[in-house]
N, C-alpha and C. Protein backbone atom coordinates (compact mmCIF):
# COMPACT_ATOMS: atom_id res chain seq x y z
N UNK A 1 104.53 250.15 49.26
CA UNK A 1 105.89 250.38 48.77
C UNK A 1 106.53 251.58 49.47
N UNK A 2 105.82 252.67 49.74
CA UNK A 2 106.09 253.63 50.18
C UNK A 2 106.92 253.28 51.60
N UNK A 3 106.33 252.50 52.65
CA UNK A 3 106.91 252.67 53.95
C UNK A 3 108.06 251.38 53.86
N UNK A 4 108.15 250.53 52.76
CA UNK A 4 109.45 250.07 52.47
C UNK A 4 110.71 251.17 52.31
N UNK A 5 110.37 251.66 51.11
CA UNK A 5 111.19 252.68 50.95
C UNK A 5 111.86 253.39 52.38
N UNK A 6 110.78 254.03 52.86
CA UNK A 6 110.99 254.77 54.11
C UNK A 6 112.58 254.38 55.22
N UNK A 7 111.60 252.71 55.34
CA UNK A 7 112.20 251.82 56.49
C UNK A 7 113.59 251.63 55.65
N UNK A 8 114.01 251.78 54.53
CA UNK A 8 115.16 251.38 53.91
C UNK A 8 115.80 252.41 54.05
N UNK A 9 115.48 253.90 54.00
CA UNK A 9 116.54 254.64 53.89
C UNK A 9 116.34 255.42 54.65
N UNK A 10 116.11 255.19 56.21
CA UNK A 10 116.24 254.90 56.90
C UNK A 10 117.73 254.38 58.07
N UNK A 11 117.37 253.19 57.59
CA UNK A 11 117.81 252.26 57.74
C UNK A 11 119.33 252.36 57.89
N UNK A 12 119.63 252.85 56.16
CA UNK A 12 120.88 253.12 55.17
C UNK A 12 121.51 254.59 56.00
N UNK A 13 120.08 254.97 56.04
CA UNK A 13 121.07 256.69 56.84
C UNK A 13 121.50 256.53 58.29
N UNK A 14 120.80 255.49 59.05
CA UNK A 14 121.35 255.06 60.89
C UNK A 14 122.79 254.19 60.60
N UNK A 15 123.09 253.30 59.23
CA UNK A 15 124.36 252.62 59.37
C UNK A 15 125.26 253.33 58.94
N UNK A 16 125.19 254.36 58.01
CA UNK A 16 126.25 255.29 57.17
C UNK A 16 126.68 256.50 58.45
N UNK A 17 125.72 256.63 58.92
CA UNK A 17 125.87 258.34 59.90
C UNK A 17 127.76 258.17 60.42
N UNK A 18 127.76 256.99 61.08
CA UNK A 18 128.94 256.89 61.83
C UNK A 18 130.15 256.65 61.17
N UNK A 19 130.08 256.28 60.05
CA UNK A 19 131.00 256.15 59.06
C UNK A 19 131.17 257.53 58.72
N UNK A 20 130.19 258.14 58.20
CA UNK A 20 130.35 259.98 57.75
C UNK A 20 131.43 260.58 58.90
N UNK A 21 130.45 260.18 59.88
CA UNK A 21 131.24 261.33 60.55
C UNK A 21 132.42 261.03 61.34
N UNK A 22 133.19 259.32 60.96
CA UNK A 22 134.55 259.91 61.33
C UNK A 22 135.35 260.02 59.95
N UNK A 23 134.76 259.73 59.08
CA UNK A 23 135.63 260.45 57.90
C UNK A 23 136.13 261.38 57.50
N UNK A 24 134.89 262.18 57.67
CA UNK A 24 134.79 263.58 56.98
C UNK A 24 135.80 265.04 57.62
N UNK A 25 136.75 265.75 57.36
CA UNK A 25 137.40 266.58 57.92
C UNK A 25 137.11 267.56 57.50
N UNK A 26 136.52 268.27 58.78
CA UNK A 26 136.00 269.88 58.56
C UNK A 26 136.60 270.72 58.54
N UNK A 27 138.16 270.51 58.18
CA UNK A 27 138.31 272.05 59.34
C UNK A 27 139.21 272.71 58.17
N UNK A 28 139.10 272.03 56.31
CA UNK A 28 139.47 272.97 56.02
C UNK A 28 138.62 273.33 55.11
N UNK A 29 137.12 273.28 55.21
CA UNK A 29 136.16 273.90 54.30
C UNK A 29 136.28 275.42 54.39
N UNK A 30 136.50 276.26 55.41
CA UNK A 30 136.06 277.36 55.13
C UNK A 30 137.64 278.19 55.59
N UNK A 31 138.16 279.41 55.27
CA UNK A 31 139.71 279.90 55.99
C UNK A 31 139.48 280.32 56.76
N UNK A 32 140.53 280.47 57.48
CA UNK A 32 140.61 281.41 58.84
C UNK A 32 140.26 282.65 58.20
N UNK A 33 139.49 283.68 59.07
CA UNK A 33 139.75 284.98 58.45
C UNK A 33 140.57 285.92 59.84
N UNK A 34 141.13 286.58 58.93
CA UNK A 34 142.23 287.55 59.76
C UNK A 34 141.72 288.93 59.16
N UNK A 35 141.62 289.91 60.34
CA UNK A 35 141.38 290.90 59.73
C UNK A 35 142.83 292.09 60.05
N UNK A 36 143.13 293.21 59.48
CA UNK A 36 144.29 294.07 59.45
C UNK A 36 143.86 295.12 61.02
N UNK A 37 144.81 295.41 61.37
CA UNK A 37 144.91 296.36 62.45
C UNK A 37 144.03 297.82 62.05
N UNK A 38 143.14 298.33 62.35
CA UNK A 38 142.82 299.63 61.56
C UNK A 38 144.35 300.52 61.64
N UNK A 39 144.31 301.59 61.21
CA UNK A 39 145.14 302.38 60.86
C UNK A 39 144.76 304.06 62.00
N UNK A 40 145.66 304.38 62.21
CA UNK A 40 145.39 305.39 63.10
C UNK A 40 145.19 306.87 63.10
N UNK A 41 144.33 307.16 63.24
CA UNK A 41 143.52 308.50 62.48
C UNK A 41 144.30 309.65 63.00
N UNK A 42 145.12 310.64 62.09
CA UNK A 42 145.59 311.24 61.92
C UNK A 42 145.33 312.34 63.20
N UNK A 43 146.12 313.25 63.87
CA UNK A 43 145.75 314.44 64.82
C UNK A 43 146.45 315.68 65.04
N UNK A 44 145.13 316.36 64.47
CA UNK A 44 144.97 317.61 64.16
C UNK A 44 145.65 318.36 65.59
N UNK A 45 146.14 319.72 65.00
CA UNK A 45 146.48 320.66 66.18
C UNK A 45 145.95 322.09 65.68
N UNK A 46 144.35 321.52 65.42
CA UNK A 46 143.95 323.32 65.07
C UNK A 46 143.46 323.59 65.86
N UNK A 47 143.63 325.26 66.43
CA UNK A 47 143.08 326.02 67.24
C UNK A 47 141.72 326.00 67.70
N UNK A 48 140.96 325.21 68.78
CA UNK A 48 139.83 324.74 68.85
C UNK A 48 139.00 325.78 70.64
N UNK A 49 138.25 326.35 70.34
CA UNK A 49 137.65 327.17 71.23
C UNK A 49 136.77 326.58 71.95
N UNK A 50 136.86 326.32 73.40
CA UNK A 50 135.67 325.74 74.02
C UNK A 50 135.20 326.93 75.36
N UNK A 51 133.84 327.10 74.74
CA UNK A 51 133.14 328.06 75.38
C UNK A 51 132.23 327.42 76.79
N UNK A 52 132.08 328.35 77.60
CA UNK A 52 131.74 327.74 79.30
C UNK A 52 130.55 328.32 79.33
């Protein structure tokens, strides 16, 4: 019984595959993601000493 089974679904999954996959539309399972511009880090004008 077992390799009936097998050979059947099988069988069922080689005639369905092509049907699935022109049905099925992927493209709106998941969103676009957009991310924001960072923001621009502020600049300082303190008196900064660089020694030689």
């Amino acid at each position: 019984m077992k390799p009936l089974m097998i050979a059947l679904s099988l069988t069922l999954a080689t005639m369905a595959a092509p049907v699935m996959a022109l049905s099925v539309d992927m493209s709106n399972l998941t969103p676009t993601l957009t991310f924001p511009e960072p923001a621009p880090e502020p600049v300082s004008q303190d008196a900064v000493i660089i020694s030689k």
